[in-house]
N, C-alpha and C. Protein backbone atom coordinates (compact mmCIF):
# COMPACT_ATOMS: atom_id res chain seq x y z
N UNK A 1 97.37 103.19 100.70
CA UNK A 1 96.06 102.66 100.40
C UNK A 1 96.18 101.65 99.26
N UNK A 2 95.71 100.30 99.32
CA UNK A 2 96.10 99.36 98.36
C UNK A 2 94.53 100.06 97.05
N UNK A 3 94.99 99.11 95.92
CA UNK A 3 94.24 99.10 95.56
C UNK A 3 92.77 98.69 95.21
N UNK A 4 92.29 98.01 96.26
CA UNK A 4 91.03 97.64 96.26
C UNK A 4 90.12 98.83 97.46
N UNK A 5 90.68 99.23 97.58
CA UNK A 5 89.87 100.42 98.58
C UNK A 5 89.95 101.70 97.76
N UNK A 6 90.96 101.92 96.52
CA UNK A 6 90.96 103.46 96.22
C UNK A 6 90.14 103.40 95.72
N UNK A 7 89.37 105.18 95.41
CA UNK A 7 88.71 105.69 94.94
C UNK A 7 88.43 105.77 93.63
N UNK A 8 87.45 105.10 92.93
CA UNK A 8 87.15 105.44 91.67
C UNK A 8 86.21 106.61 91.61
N UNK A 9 86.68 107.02 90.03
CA UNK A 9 85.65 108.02 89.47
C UNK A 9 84.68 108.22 89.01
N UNK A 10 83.72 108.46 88.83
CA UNK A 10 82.95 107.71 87.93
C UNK A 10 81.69 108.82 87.77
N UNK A 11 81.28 108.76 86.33
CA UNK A 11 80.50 110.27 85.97
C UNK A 11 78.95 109.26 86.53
N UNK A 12 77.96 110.40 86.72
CA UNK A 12 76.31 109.92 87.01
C UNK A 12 76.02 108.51 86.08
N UNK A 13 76.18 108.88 85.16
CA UNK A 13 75.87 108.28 83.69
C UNK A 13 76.38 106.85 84.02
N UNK A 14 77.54 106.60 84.56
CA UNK A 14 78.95 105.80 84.60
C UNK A 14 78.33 104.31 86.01
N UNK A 15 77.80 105.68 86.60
CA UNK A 15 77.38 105.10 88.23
C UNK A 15 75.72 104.24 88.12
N UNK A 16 75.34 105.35 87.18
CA UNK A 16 73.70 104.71 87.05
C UNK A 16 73.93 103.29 86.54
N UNK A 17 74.83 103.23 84.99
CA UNK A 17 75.26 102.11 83.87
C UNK A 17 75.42 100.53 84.92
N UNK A 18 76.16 101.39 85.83
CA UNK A 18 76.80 100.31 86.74
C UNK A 18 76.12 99.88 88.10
N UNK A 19 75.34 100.52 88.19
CA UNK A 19 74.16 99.79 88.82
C UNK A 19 73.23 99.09 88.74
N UNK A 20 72.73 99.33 87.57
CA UNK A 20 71.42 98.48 86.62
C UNK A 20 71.84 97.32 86.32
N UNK A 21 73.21 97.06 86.14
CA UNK A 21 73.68 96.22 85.51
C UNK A 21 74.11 95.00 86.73
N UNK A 22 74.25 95.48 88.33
CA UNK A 22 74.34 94.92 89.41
C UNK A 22 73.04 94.41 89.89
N UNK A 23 71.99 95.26 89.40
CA UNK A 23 70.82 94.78 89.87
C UNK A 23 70.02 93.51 89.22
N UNK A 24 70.54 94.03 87.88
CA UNK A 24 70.43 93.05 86.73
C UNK A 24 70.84 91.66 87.33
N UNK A 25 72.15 92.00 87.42
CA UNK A 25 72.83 90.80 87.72
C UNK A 25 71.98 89.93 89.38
N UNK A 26 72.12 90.63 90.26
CA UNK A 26 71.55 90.13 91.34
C UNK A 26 70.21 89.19 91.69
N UNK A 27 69.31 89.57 90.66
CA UNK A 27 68.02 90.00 90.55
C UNK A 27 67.74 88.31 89.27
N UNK A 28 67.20 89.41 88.10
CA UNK A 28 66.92 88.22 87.13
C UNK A 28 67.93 87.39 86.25
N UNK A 29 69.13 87.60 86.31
CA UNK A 29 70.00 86.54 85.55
C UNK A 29 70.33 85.76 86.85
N UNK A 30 70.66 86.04 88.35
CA UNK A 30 70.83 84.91 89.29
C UNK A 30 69.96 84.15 89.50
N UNK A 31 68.73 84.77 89.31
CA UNK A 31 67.70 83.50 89.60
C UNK A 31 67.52 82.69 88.28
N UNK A 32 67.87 83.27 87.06
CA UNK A 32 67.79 82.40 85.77
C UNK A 32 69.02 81.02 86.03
N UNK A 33 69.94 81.41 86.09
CA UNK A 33 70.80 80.90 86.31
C UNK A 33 70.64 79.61 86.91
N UNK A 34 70.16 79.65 88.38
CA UNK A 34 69.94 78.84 89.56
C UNK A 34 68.80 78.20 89.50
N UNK A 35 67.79 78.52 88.01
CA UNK A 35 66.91 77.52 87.80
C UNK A 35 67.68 76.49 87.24
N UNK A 36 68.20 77.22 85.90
CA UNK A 36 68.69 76.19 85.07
C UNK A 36 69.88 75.41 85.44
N UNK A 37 70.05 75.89 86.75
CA UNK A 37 71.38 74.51 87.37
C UNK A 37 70.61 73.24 87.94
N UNK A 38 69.04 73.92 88.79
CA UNK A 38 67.96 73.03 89.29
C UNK A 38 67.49 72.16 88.21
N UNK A 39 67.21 72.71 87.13
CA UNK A 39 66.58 71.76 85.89
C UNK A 39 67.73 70.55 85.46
N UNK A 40 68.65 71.10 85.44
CA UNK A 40 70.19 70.24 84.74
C UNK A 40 70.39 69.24 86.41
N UNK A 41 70.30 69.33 86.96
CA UNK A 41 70.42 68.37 88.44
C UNK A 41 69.19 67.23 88.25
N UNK A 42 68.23 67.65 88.04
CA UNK A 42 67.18 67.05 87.25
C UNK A 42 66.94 65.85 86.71
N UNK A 43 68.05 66.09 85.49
CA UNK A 43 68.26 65.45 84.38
C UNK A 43 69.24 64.31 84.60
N UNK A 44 69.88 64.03 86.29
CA UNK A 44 70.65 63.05 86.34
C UNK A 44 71.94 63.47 86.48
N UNK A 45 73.01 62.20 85.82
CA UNK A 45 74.40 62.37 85.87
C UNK A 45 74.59 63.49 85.80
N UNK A 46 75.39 64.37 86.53
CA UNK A 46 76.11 65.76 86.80
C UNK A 46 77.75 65.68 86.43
N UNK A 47 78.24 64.48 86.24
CA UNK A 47 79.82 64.25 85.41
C UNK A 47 79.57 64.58 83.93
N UNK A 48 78.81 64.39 83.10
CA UNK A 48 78.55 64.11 82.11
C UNK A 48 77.46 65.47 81.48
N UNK A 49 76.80 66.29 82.44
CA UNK A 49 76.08 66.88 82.07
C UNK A 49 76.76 68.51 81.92
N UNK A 50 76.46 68.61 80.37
CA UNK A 50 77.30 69.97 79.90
C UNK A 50 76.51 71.02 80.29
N UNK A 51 75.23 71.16 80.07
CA UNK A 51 74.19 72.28 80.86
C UNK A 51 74.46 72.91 81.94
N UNK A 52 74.87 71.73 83.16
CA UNK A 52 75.02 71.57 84.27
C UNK A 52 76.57 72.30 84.67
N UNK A 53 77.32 71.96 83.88
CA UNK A 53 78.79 72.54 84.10
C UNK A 53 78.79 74.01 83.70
N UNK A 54 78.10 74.15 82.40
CA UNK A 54 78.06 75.57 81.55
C UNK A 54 77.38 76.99 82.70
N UNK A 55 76.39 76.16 83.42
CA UNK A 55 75.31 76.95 83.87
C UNK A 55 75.73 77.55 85.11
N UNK A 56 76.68 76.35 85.84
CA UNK A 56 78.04 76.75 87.17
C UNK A 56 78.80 77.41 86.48
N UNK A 57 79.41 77.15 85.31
CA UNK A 57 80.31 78.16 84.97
C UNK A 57 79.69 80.02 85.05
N UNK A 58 79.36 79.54 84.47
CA UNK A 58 78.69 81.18 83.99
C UNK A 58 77.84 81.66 85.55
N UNK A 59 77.57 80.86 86.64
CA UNK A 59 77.43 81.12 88.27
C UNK A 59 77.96 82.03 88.52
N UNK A 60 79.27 81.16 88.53
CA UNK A 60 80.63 81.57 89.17
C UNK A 60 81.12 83.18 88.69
N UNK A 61 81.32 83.24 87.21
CA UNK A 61 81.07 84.71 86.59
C UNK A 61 80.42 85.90 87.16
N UNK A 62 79.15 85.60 87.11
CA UNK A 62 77.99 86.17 87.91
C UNK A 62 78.24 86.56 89.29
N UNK A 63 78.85 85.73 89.63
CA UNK A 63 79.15 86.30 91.27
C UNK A 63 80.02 86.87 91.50
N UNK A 64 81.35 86.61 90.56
CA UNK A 64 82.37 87.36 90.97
C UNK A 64 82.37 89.28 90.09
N UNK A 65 81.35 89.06 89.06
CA UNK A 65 81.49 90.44 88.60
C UNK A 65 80.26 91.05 89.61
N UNK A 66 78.99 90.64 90.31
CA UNK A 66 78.57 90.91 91.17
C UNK A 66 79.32 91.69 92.60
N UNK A 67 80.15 90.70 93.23
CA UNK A 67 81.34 90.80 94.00
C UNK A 67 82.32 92.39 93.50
N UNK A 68 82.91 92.32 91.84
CA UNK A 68 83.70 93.00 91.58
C UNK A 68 82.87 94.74 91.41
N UNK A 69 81.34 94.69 91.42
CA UNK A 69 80.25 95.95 91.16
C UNK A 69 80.54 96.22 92.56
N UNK A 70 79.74 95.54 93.32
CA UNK A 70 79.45 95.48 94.54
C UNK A 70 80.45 96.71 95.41
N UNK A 71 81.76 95.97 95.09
CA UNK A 71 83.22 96.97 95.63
C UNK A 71 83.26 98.10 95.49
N UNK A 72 82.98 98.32 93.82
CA UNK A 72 83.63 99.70 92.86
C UNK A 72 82.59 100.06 93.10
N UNK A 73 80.72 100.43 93.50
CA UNK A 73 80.17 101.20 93.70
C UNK A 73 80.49 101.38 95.13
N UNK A 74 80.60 100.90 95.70
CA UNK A 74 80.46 101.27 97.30
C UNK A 74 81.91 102.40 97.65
N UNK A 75 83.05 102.15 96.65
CA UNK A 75 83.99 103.20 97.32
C UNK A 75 83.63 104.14 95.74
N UNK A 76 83.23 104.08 95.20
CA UNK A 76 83.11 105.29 94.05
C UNK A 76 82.80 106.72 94.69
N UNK A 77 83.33 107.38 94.04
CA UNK A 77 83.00 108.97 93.90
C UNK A 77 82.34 109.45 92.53
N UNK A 78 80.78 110.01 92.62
CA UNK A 78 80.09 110.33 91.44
C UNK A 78 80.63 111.84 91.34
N UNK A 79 80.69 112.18 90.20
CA UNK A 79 81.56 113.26 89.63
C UNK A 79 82.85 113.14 88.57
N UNK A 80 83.40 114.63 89.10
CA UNK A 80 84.83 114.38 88.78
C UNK A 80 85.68 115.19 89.79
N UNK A 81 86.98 114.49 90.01
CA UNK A 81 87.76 115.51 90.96
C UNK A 81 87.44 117.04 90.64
N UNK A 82 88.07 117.55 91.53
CA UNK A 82 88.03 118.95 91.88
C UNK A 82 89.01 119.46 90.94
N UNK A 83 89.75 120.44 90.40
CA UNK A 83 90.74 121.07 89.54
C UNK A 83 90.21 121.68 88.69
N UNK A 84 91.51 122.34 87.65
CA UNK A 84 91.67 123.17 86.72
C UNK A 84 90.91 122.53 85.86
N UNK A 85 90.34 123.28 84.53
CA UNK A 85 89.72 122.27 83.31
C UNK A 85 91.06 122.10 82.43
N UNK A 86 92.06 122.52 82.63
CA UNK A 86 93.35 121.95 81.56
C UNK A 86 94.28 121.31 82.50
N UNK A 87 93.82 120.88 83.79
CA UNK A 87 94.99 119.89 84.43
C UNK A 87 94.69 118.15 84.47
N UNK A 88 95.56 117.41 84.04
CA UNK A 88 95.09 115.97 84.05
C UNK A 88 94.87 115.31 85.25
N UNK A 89 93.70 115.14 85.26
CA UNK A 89 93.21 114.21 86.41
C UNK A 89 92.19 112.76 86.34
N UNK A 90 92.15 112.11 87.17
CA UNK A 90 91.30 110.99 86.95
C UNK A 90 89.90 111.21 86.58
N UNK A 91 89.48 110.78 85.52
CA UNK A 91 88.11 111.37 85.03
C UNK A 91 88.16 111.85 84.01
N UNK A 92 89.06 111.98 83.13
CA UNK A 92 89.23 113.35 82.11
C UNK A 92 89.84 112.74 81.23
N UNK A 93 89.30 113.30 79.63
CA UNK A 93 89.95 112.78 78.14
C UNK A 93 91.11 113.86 78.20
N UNK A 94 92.44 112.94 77.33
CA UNK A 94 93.38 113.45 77.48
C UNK A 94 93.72 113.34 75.74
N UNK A 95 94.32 114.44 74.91
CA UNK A 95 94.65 114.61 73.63
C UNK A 95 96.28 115.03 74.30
N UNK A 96 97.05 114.18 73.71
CA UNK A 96 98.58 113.98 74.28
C UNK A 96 99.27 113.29 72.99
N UNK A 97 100.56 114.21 72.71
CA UNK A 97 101.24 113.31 71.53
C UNK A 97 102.48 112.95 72.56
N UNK A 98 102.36 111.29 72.19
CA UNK A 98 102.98 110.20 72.58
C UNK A 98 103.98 109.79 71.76
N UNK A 99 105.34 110.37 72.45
CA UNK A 99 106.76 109.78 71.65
C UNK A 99 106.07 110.60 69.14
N UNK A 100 105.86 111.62 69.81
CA UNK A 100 105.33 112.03 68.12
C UNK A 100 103.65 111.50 67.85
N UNK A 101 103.17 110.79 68.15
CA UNK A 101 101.96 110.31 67.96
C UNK A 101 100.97 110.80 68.82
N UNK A 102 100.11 111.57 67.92
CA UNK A 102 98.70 112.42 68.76
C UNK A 102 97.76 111.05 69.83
N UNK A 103 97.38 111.04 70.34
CA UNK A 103 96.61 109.95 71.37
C UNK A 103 95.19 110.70 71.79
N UNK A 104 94.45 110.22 72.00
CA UNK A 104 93.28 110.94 72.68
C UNK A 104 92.84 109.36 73.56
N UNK A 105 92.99 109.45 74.44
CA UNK A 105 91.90 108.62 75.88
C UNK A 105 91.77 108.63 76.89
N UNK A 106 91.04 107.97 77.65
CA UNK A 106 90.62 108.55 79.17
C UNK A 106 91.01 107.72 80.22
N UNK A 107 91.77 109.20 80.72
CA UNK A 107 92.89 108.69 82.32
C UNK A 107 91.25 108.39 83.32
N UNK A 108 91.29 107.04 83.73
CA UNK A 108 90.25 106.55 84.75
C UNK A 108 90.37 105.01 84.57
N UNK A 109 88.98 104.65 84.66
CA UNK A 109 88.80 103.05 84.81
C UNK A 109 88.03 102.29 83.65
N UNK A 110 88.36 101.29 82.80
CA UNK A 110 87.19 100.72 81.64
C UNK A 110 86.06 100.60 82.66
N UNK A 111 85.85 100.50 84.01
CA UNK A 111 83.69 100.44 84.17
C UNK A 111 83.63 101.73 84.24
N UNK A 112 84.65 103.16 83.96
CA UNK A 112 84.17 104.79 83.65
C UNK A 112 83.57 104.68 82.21
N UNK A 113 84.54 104.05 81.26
CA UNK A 113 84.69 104.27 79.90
C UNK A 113 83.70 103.26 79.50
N UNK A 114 82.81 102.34 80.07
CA UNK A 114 81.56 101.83 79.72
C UNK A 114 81.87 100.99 77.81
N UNK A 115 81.20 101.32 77.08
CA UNK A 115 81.39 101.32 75.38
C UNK A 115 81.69 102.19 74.94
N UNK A 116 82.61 103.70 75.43
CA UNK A 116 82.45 104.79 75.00
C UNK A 116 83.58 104.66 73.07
N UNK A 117 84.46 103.37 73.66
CA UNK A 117 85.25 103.50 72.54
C UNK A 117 86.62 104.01 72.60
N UNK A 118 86.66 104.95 73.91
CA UNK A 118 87.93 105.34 74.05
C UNK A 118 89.30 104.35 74.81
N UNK A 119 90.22 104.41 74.44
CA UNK A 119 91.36 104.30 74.84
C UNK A 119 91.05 104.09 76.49
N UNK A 120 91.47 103.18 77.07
CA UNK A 120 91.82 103.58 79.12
C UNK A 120 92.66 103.56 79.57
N UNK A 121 93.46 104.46 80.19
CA UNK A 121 94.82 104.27 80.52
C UNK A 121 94.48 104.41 82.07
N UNK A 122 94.80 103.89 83.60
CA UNK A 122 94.55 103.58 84.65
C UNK A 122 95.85 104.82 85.00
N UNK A 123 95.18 105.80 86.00
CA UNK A 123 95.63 107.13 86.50
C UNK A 123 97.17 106.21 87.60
N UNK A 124 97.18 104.95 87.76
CA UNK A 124 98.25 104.50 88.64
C UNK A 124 99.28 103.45 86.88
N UNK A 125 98.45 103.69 85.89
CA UNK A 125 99.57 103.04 84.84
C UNK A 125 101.44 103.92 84.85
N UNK A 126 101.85 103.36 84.17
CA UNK A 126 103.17 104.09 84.16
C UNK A 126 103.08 105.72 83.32
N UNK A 127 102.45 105.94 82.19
CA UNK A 127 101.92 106.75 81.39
C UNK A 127 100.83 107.42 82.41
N UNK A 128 99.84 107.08 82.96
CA UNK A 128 99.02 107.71 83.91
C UNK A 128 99.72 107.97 85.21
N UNK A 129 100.30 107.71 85.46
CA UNK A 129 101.35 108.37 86.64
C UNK A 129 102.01 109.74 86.65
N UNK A 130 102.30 109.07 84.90
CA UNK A 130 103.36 110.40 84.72
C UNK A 130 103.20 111.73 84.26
N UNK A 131 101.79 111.58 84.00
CA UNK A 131 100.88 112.70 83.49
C UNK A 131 99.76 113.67 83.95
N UNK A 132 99.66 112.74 85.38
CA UNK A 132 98.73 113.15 86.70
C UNK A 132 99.06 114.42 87.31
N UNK A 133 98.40 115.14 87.39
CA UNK A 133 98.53 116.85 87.40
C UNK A 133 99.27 118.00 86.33
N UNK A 134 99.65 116.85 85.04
CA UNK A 134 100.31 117.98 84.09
C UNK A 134 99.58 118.80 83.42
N UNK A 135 99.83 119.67 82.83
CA UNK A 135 98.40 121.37 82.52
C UNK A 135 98.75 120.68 81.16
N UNK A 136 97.94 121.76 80.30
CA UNK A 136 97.95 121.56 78.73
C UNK A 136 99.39 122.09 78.65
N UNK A 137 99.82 121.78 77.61
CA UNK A 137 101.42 122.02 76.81
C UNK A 137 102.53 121.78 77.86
N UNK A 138 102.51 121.31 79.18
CA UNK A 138 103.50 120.79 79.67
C UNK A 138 103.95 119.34 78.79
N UNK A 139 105.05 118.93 79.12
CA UNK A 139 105.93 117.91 78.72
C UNK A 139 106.35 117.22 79.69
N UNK A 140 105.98 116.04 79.83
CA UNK A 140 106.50 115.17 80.95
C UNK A 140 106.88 113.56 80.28
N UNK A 141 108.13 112.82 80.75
CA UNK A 141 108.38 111.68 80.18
C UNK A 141 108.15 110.64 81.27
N UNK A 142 108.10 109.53 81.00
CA UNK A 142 108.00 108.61 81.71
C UNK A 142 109.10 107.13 81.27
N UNK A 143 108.96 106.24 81.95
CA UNK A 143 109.97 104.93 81.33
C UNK A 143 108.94 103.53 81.86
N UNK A 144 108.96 103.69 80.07
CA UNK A 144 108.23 102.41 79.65
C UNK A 144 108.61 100.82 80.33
N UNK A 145 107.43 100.08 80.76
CA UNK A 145 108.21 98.73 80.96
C UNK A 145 108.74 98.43 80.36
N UNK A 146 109.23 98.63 79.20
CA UNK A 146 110.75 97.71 78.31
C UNK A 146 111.87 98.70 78.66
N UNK A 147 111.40 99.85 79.90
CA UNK A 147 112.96 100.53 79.63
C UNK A 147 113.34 101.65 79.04
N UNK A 148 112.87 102.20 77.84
CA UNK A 148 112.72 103.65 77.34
C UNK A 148 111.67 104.48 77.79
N UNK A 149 112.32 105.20 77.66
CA UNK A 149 112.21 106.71 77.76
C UNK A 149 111.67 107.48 77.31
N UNK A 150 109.98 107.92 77.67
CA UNK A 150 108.64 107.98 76.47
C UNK A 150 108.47 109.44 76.72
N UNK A 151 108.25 110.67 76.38
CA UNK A 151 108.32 111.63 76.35
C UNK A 151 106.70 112.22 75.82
N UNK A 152 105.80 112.77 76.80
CA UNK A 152 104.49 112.95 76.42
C UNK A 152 104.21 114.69 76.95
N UNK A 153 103.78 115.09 76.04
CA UNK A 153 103.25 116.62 75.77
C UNK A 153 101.40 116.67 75.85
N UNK A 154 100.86 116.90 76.99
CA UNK A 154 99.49 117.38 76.80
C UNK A 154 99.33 118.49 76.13
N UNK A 155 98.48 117.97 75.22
CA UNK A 155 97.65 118.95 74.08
C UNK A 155 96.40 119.98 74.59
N UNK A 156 95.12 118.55 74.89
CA UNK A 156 94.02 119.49 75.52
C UNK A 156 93.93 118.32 76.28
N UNK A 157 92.82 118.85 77.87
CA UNK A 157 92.23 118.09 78.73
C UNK A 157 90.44 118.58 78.45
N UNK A 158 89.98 117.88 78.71
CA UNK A 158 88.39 117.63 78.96
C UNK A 158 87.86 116.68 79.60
N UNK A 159 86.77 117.55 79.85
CA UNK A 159 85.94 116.50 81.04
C UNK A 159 85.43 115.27 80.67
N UNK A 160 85.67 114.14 80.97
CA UNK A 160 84.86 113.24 80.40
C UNK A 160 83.04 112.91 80.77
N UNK A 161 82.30 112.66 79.94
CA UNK A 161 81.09 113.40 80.03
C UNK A 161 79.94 111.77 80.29
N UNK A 162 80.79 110.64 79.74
CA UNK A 162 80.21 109.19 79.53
C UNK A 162 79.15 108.88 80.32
């Protein structure tokens, strides 16, 4: 399964955030938008007119994070996987000391983690690979893109709640 078809996670909270924000988008910033390209057409020369370029620019934006909502709600899963509450899975804050260094962030997607602030590590990263089904106090290493040899111990798992 490539990655534009897998399954994201995504809590109520996560799914609602990310809808409003599609509708938003669809709704009153496209038609804002598509005035102010009509007004700037208006005004003449279109080589020369910065309004006019700014207002396509920021179009183009609009459509493709439209486009990029559009995707990630339609294959989303609201919830969280099924499992243990101390096994790492997609959806879930992870407290893990990394090569000696305590870490706390959440194995999923930045449109899960919204502004929450936390850390995102992507459940297909090299570190999220290697940690995908490990319980609390297991030890599992992985090898970093430069090549070493990173050695990570889950502490605690929790649900992420965002």
């Amino acid at each position: 399964m490539s990655d534009s078809t897998a399954t994201t996670w995504l809590t109520q909270a996560s799914f609602d955030r990310l809808t409003a924000e599609l509708e938003e988008l669809s709704g009153p910033r496209r038609d804002e938008v598509v005035a102010r390209i009509a007004q700037a057409r208006e005004e003449g020369d279109l080589k020369e007119n910065g309004g006019y370029h700014a207002a396509k620019e920021e179009q183009g934006k609009i459509e493709a994070r439209i486009r990029q909502l559009t995707l990630l709600l339609r294959t989303a899963e609201v919830g969280h996987p099924t499992g243990a509450s101390d096994v790492v899975a997609a959806g879930t804050v992870v407290t893990a000391s990394v090569a000696g260094n305590e870490m706390r962030f959440l194995l999923g997607s930045r449109e899960m983690a919204g502004d929450s602030g936390l850390d995102v590590y992507s459940d297909s990263s090299p570190l999220g690979a290697a940690i995908l089904g490990a319980k609390v106090g297991d030890t599992v290493s992985y090898t970093a893109p430069n090549g070493r040899a990173i050695e990570v111990k889950i502490v605690k798992v929790e649900e992420y709640e965002g």
